[in-house]
Protein backbone atom coordinates (compact mmCIF):
# COMPACT_ATOMS: atom_id res chain seq x y z
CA UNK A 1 15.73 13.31 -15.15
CA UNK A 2 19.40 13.61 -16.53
CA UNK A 3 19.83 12.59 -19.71
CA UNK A 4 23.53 12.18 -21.79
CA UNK A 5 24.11 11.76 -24.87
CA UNK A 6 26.56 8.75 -24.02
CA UNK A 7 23.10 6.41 -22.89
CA UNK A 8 20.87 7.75 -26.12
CA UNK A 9 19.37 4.69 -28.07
CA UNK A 10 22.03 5.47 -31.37
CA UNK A 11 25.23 4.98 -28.97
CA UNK A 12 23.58 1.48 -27.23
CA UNK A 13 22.93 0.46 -30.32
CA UNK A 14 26.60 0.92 -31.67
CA UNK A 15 27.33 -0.46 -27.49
CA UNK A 16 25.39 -3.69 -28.10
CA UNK A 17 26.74 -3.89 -31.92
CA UNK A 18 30.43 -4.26 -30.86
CA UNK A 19 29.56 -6.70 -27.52
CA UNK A 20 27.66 -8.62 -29.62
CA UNK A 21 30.70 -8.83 -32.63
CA UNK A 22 33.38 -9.52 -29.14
CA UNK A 23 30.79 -11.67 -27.54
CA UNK A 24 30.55 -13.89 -31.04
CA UNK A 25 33.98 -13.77 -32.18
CA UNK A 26 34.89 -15.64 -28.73
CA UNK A 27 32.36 -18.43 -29.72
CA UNK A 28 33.67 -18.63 -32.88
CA UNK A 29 37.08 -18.95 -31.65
CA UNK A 30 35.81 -21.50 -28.77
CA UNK A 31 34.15 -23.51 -31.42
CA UNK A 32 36.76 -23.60 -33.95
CA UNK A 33 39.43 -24.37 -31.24
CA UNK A 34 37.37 -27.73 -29.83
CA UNK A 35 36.37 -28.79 -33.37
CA UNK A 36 39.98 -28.47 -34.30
CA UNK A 37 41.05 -30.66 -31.00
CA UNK A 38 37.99 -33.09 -32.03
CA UNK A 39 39.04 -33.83 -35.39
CA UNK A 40 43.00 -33.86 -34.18
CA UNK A 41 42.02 -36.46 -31.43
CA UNK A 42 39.25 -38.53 -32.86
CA UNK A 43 40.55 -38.32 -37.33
CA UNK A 44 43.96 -37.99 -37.10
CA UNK A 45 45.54 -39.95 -34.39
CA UNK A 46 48.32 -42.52 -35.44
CA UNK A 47 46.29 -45.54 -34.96
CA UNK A 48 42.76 -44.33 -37.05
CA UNK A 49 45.33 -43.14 -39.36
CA UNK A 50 46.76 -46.09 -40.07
CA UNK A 51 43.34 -48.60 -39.81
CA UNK A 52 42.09 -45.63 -42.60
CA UNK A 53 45.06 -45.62 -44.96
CA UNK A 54 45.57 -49.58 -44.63
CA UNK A 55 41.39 -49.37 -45.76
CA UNK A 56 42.37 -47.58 -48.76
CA UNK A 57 45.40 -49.69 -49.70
CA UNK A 58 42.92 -53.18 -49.79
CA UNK A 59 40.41 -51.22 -51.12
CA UNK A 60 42.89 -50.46 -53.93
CA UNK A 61 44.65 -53.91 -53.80
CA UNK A 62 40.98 -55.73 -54.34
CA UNK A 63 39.79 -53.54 -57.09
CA UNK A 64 43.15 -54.13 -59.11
CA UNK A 65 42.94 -57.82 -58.60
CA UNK A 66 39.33 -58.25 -59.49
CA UNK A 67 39.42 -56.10 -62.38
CA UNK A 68 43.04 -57.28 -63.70
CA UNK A 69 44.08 -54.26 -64.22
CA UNK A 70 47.58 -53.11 -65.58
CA UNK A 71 49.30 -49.50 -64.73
CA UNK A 72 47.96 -48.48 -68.62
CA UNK A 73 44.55 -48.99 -67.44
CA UNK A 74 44.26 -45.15 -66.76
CA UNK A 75 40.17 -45.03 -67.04
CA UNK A 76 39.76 -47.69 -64.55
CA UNK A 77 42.12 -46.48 -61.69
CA UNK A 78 40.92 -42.89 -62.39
CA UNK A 79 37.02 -44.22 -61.57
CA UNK A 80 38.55 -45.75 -58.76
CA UNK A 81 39.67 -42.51 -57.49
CA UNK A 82 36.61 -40.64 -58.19
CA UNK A 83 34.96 -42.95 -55.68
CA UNK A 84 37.42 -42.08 -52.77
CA UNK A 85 37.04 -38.07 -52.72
CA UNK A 86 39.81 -36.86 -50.28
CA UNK A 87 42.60 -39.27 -51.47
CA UNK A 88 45.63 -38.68 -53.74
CA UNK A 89 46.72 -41.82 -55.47
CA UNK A 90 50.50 -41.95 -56.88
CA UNK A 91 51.67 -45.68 -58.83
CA UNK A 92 55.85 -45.41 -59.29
CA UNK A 93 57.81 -47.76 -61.25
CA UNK A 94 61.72 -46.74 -59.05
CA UNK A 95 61.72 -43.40 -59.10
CA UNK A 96 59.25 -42.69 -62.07
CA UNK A 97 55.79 -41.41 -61.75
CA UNK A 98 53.51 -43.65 -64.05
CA UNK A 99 50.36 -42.65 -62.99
CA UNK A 100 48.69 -39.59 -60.53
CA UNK A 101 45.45 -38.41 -59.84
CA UNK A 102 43.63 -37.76 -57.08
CA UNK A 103 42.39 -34.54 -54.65
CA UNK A 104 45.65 -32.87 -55.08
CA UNK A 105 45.80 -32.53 -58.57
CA UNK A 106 41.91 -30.74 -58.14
CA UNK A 107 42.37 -28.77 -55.32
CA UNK A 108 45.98 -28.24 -54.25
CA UNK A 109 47.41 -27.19 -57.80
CA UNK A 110 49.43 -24.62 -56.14
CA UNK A 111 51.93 -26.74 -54.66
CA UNK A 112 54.68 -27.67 -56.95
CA UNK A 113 55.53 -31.71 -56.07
CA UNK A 114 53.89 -34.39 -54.24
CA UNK A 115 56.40 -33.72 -51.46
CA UNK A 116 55.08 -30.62 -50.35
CA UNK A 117 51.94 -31.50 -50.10
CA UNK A 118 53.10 -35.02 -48.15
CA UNK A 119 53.87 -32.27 -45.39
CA UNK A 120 50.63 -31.55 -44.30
CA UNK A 121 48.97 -35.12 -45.18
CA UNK A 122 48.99 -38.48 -44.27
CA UNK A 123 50.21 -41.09 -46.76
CA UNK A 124 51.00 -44.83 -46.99
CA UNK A 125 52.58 -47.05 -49.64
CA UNK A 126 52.46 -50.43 -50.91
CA UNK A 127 53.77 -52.48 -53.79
CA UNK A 128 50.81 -53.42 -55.07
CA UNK A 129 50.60 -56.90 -58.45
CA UNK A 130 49.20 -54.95 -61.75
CA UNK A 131 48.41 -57.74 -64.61
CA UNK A 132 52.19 -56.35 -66.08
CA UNK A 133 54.35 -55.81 -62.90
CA UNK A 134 54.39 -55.00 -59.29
CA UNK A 135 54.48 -51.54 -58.69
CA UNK A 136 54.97 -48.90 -55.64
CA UNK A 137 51.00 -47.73 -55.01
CA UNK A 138 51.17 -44.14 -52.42
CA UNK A 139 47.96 -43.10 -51.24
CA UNK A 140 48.00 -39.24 -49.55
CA UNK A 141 44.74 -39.33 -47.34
CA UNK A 142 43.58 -35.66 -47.36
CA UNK A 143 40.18 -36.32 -45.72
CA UNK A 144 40.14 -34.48 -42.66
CA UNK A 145 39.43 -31.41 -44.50
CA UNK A 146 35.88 -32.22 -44.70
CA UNK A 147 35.85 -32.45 -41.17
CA UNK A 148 37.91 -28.82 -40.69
CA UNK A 149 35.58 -27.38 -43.03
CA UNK A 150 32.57 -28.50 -41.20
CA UNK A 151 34.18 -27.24 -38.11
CA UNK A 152 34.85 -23.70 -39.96
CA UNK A 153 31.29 -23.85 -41.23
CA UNK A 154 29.94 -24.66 -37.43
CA UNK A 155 32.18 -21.99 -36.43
CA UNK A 156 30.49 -19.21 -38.49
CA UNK A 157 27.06 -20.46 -38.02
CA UNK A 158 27.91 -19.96 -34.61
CA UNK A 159 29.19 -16.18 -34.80
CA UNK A 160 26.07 -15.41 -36.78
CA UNK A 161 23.95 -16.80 -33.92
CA UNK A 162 25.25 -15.17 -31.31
CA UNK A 163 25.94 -12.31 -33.20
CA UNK A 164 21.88 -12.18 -34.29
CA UNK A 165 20.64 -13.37 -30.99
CA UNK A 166 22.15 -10.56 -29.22
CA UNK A 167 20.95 -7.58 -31.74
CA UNK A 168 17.51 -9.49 -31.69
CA UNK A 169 17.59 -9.79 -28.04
CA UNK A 170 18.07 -5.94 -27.38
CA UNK A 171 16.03 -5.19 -30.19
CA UNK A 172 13.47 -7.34 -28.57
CA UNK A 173 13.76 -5.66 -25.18
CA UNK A 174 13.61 -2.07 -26.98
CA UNK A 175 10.16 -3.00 -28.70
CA UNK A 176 9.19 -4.53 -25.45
CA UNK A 177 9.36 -1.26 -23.77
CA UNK A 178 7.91 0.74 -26.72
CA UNK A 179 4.97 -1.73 -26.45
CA UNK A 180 4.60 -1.35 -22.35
CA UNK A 181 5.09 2.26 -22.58
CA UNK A 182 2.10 2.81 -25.69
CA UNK A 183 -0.13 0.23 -23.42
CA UNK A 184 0.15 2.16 -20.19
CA UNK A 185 -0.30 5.62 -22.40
CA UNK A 186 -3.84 3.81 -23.95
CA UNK A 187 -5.09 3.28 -20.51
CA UNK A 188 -4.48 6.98 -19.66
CA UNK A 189 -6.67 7.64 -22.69
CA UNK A 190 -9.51 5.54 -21.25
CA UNK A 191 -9.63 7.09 -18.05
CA UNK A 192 -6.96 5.02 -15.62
CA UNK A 193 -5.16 7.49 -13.96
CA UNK A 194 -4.14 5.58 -11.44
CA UNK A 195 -2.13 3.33 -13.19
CA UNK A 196 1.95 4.70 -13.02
CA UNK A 197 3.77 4.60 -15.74
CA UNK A 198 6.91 2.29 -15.73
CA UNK A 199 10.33 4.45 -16.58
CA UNK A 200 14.00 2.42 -15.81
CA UNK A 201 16.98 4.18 -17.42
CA UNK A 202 17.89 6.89 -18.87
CA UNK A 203 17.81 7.24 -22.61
CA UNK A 204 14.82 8.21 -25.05
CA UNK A 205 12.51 5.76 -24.31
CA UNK A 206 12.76 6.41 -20.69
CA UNK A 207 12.51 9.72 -20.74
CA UNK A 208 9.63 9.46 -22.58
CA UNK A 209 7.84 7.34 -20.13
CA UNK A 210 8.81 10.11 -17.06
CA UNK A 211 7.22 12.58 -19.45
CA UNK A 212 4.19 11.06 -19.61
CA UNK A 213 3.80 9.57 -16.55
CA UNK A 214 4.23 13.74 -15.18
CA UNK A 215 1.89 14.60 -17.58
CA UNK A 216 -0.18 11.96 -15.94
CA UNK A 217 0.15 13.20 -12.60
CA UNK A 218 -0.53 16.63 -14.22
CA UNK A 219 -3.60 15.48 -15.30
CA UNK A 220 -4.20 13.94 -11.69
CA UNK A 221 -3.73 17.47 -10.10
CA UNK A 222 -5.84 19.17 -12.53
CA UNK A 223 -8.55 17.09 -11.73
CA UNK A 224 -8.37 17.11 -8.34
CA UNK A 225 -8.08 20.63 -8.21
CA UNK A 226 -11.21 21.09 -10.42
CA UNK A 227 -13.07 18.64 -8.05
CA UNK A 228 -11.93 20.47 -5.19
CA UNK A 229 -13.16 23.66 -6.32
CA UNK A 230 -16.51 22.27 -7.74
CA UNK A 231 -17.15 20.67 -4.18
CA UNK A 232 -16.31 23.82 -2.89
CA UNK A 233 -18.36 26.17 -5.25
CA UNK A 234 -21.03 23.61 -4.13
CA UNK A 235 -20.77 23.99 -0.52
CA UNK A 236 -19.90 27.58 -0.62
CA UNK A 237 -23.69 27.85 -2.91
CA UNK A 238 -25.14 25.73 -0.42
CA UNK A 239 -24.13 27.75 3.02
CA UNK A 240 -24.58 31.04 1.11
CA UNK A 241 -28.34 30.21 0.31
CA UNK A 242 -28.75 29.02 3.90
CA UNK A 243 -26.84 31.85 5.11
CA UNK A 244 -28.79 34.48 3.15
CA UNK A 245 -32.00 32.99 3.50
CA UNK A 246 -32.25 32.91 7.40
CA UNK A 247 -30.98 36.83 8.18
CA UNK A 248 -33.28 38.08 4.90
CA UNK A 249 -36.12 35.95 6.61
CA UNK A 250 -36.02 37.57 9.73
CA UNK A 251 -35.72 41.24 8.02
CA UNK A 252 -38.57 40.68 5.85
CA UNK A 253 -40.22 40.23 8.45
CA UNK A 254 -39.12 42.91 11.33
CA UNK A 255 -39.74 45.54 8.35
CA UNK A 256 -43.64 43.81 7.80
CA UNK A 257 -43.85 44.70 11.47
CA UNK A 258 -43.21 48.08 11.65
CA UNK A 259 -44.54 48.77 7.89
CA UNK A 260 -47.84 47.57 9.93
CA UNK A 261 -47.03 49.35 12.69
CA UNK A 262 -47.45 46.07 14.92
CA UNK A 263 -45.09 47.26 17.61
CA UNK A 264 -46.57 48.25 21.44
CA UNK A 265 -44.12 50.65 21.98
CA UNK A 266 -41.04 52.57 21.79
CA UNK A 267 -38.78 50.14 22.92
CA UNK A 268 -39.95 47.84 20.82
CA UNK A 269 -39.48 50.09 17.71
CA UNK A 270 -36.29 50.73 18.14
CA UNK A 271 -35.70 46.96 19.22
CA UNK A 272 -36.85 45.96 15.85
CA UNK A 273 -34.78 48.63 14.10
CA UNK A 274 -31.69 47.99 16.00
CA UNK A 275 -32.91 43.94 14.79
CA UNK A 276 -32.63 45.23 10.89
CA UNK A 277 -29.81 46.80 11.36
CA UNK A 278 -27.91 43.02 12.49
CA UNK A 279 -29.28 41.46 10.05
CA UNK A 280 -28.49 43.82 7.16
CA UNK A 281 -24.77 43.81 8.12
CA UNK A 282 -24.77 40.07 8.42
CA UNK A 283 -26.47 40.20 4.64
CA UNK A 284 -23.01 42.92 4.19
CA UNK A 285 -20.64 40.34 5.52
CA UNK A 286 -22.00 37.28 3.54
CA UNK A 287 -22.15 39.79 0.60
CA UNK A 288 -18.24 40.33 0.91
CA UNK A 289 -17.57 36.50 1.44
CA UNK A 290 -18.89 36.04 -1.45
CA UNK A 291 -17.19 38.89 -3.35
CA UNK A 292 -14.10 37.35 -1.79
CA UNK A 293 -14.69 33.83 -3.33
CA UNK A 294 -15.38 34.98 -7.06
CA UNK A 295 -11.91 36.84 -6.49
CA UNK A 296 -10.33 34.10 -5.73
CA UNK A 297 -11.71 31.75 -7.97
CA UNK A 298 -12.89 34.23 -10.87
CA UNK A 299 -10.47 35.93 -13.29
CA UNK A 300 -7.09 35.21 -12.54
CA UNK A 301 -6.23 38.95 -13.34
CA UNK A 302 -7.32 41.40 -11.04
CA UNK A 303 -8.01 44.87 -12.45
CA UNK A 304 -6.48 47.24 -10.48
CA UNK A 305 -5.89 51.27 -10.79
CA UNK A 306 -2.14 51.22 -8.97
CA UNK A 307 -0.82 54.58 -7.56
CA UNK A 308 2.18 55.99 -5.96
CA UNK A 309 2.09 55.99 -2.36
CA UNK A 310 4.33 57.09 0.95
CA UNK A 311 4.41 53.68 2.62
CA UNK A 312 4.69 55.03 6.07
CA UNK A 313 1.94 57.29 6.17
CA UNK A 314 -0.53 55.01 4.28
CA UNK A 315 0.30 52.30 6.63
CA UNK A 316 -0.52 54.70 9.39
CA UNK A 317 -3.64 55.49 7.63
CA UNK A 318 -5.19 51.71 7.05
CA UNK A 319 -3.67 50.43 10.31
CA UNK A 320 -4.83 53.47 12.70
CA UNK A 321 -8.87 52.19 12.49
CA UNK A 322 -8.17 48.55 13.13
CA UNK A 323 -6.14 49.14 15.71
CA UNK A 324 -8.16 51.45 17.37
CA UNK A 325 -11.04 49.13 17.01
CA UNK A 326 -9.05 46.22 18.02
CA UNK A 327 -7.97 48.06 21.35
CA UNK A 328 -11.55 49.19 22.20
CA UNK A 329 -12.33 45.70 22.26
CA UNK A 330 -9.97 44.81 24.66
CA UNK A 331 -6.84 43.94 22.42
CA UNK A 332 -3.48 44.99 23.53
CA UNK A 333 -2.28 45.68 20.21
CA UNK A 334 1.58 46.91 19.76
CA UNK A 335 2.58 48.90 16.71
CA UNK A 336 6.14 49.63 14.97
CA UNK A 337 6.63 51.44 11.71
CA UNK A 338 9.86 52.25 10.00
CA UNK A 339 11.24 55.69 10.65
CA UNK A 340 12.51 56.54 6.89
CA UNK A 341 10.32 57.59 4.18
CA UNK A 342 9.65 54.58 1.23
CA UNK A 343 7.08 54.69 -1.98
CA UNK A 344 5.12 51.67 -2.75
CA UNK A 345 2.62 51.06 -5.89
CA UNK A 346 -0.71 49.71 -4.83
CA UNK A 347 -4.26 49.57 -5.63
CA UNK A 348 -5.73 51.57 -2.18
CA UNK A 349 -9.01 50.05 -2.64
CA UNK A 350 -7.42 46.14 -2.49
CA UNK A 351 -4.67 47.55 -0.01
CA UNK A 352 -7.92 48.49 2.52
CA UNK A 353 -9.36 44.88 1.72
CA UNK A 354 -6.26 42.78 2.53
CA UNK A 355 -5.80 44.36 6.04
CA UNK A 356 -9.78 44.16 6.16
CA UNK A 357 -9.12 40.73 5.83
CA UNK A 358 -6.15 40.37 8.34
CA UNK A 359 -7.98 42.51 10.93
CA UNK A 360 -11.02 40.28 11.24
CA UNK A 361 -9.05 37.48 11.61
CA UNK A 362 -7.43 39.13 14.60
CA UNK A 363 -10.83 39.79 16.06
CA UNK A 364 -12.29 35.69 15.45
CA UNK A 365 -9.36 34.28 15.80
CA UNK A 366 -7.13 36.12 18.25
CA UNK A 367 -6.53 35.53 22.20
CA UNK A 368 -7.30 39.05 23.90
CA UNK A 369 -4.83 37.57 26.59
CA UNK A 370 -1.79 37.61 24.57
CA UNK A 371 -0.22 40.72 22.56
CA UNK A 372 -1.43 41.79 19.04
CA UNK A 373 1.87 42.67 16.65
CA UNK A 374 1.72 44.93 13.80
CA UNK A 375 5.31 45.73 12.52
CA UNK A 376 6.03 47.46 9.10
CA UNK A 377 9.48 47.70 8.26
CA UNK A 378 11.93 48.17 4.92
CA UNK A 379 14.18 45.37 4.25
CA UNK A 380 16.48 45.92 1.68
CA UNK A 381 14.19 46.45 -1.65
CA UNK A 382 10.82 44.87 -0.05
CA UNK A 383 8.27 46.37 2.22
CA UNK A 384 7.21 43.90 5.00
CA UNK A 385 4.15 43.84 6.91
CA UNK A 386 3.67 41.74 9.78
CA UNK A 387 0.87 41.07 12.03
CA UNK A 388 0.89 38.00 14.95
CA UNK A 389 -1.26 37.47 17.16
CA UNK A 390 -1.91 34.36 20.05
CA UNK A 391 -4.55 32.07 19.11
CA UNK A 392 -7.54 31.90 21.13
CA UNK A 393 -7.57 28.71 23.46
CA UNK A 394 -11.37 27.90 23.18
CA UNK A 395 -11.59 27.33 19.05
CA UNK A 396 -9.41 25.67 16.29
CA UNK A 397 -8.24 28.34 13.99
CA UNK A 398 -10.18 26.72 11.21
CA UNK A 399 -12.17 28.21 8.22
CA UNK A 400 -14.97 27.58 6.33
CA UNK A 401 -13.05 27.86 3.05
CA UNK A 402 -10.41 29.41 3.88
CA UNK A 403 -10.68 32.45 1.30
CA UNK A 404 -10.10 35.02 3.30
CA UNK A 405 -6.32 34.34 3.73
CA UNK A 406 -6.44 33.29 -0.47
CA UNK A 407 -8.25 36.66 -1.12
CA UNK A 408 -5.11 38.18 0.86
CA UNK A 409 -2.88 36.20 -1.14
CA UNK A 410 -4.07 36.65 -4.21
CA UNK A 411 -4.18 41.00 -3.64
CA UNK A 412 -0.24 40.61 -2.33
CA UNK A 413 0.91 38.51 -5.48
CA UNK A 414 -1.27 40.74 -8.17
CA UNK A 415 1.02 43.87 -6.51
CA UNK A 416 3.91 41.36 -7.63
CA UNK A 417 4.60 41.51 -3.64
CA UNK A 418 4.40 38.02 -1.62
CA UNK A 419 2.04 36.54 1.48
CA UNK A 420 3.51 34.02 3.82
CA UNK A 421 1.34 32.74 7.15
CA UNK A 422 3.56 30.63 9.84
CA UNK A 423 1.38 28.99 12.20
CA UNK A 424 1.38 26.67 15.58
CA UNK A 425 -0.70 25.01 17.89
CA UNK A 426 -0.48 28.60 20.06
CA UNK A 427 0.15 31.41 17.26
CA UNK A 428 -0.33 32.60 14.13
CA UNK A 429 1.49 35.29 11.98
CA UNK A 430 0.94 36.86 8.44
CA UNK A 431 3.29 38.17 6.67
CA UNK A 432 2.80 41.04 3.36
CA UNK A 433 5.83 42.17 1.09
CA UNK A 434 6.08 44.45 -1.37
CA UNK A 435 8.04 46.16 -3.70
CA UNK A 436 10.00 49.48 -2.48
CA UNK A 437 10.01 52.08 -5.95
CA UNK A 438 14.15 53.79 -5.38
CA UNK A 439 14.29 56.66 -4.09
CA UNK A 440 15.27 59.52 -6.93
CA UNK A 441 18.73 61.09 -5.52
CA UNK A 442 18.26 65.11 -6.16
C-alpha cells in the first residue's frame, strides 16, 4: 500500500481545519447578508418607520400632557427616555438645544453633533405643548441595532456551528474507524480468522488496518500450513505402519520357515530367500521415504560436507548408472553434457540422492514409448540439469506426498542452486541449477 505524506492524519486534519473555517465563513456571510435584508425590509422600510416614530411622538405627547410637564422638568423627561432604550430625544426652543438625552449621548459619544449621527438614523419632529411653551420635540429612532446585533450574534453562532460540526464530524468518523479497526483486531484475538479486516484510504489508520488484516492472513497460512503438515505427518505415520507392518510380516515369517527348516526342497529354499530378499528392499525403500520426509519437514538446515567438484565428469559419474539401468529396462534415454570443463560445490552424498530421486521417478512415472532427456549444460554463471521424460498413459502422475520432488528441492536450494518442474497432461520435466565457482585465469 502507498502511503504519502500529503494524506497522513496531521495534514487532513490541517485539510478539514481550513474547509471547515471556508465552509463557515460562507454561512456566516449567508446569514449576516439575509438578516441584514430582513431587518432592511421588515424594520426599516418608510412606512414601519414612520407608524414607529409617529408611536414615539404620542407616546411622548401623552406623557407630557398627563404629567404637565415643562422643558425644566429634566428628571421626568429623562425617566421617560430610560423607558424607550434605542431612542435619542432632542427639545429646541429656534435654534437652541434645551434639553438632550437619549442612546446617543450613551453609546455614540464619538460623533461630534446630532447631525452626524441623523445620517445613519431615522428621526421625526414635532412641536410638542410643555406647561411653559410649545417647543420643537426630535426623536432619532436608533432601534434597529438590536436587531443587527442579533443578526451579528446569529451570524457567529452560526460560524461556530458549522465550524464545530465539521471538526466533530471528522473527528467522529476518525474514532469511528479507530473503534471498527480495535473491534475487528479483538475478534482476531478470540479466534475469528475469518473475519477481513476493513481498510479504505490511505493514511495511518488505514495502513494500519492492511497491516493487520496481512498479519491476519499470515496467521491464516501458518495455520493451514501446520494443519497440512500435521494431517500429513498423520497419514504419512499411518501408511508407514501399514506399510512396514505387512513386508516385516511376511519376512518374519519366510525366515521362521527356513530357521525350521520347513521347506521340501531346493526350489523352495531359494524361493523363500529370493522372498526375503523383496521384502527387505521394500523395508529399504519405505526406510528412505521416510528419511526423505524428516528431511523435508525436520531441520530446516541441512548439514552438509560441500567439496569442489569437475561438473562434467561427476555428472558423468551419477548419471552413467541410471541411465544404464534405465536403458536395460527398455528406456530410450538420450544424453548431452557440456563440452568445457566447470567446478561446482556440492555435498556428493545429497548430489547421489537428488538424481536418486529424479531417476525413480523416470522409472514410475515415465512412458518407455517416448524419449528420456538428460541434458547438462553451463549457462552463463549456473549449471543446469535437465531431465524430461513422457508421462505414462495408464496412471496420473500423482504422489502419495509428494516428498520426493520436495526432498529434491530442498537438496538444490541448501546448494544455494534452484529446482523448477514444468508439467502437462503428456510430459513432465525437472529442472536443477547450480552455481558455476570462476575459473582461475593462470
Amino acid at each position: 500500500m502507498k502511503f504519502s505524506g500529503r494524506t497522513s492524519l496531521r495534514y487532513k486534519q490541517i485539510y478539514v481545519l481550513i474547509f471547515g473555517v471556508l465552509v463557515s465563513f460562507l454561512m456566516y456571510f449567508i446569514t449576516q447578508t439575509f438578516g441584514n435584508y430582513l431587518v432592511s425590509k421588515n424594520h426599516l422600510n418608510e412606512d414601519v418607520s414612520r407608524k414607529r416614530l409617529e408611536g414615539y411622538q404620542n407616546s411622548i405627547e401623552t406623557y407630557v400632557k398627563k404629567n404637565k410637564l415643562s422643558v425644566k422638568d429634566v428628571r421626568a423627561i429623562s425617566k421617560w427616555v430610560k423607558t424607550h432604550k434605542y431612542i435619542y430625544l432632542t427639545i429646541y426652543s429656534g435654534n437652541e438645544i434645551l434639553y438632550e438625552s437619549g442612546f446617543w449621548n450613551d453609546a455614540y459619544s464619538g460623533y461630534e453633533s446630532a447631525g452626524a449621527f441623523l445620517e445613519i438614523s431615522q428621526q421625526a419632529t414635532r412641536n410638542i405643548a410643555f406647561t411653559d411653551g410649545i417647543y420643537s420635540v426630535s426623536i432619532i429612532d436608533s432601534s434597529e441595532i438590536k436587531w443587527y446585533d442579533l443578526v451579528f450574534y446569529s451570524s457567529m453562532g452560526i460560524f461556530f456551528l458549522f465550524l464545530f460540526g465539521i471538526l466533530i464530524a471528522y473527528n467522529h468518523r476518525i474514532i469511528a474507524r479507530i473503534m471498527l479497526l480495535s473491534k475487528e483486531v479483538s475478534l482476531i484475538e478470540q479466534g475469528d480468522l475469518e473475519q477481513p479486516i476493513y481498510h479504505k484510504g490511505n493514511d495511518e489508520i488505514a495502513l494500519l488496518a492492511v497491516n493487520a488484516d496481512n498479519m491476519r492472513n499470515s496467521i491464516i497460512a501458518r495455520y493451514k500450513s501446520e494443519k497440512e503438515a500435521w494431517e500429513a505427518n498423520s497419514e504419512l505415520i499411518t501408511s508407514m505402519s501399514h506399510d512396514i507392518r505387512t513386508p516385516l510380516t511376511s519376512l518374519i515369517g519366510y525366515l521362521e520357515i527356513l530357521e525350521s527348516k520347513g521347506y521340501h526342497s531346493e526350489e523352495q529354499l531359494v524361493r523363500y530367500i529370493k522372498n526375503c530378499k523383496e521384502k527387505s528392499i521394500q523395508l529399504k525403500d519405505l526406510s528412505d521415504k521416510l528419511f526423505q520426509y524428516f528431511l523435508v519437514f525436520g531441520k530446516e538446515t541441512i548439514l552438509m560436507k560441500e567439496e569442489t567438484f569437475d561438473a562434467r565428469i561427476l555428472l558423468e559419474q551419477l548419471i552413467s548408472e541410471h541411465v544404464f539401468g534405465l536403458s536395460s529396462q527398455g528406456f530410450d534415454v538420450r544424453t548431452g553434457f557440456m563440452e568445457q570443463p566447470c567446478q561446482i560445490t556440492a555435498d556428493i552424498q545429497y548430489l547421489k540422492r537428488l538424481f536418486d530421486n529424479l531417476f525413480s521417478n523416470v522409472c514410475k512415472y515415465a512412458d518407455p514409448a517416448g524419449p528420456v532427456l538428460v541434458h547438462g549444460d553451463c549457462d552463463g554463471s549456473r549449471l543446469i540439469i535437465s531431465i524430461s521424460n513422457e508421462i505414462r498413459k495408464d496412471c496420473a502422475f500423482t504422489e502419495s506426498t509428494g516428498i520426493g520432488l520436495k526432498t529434491c528441492r530442498k537438496i538444490t536450494e541448501q546448494m544455494n542452486g534452484t529446482f523448477e518442474i514444468r508439467k502437462n497432461r503428456t510430459r513432465f520435466e525437472a529442472t536443477a541449477g547450480f552455481p558455476i565457482i570462476p575459473l582461475r585465469k593462470e
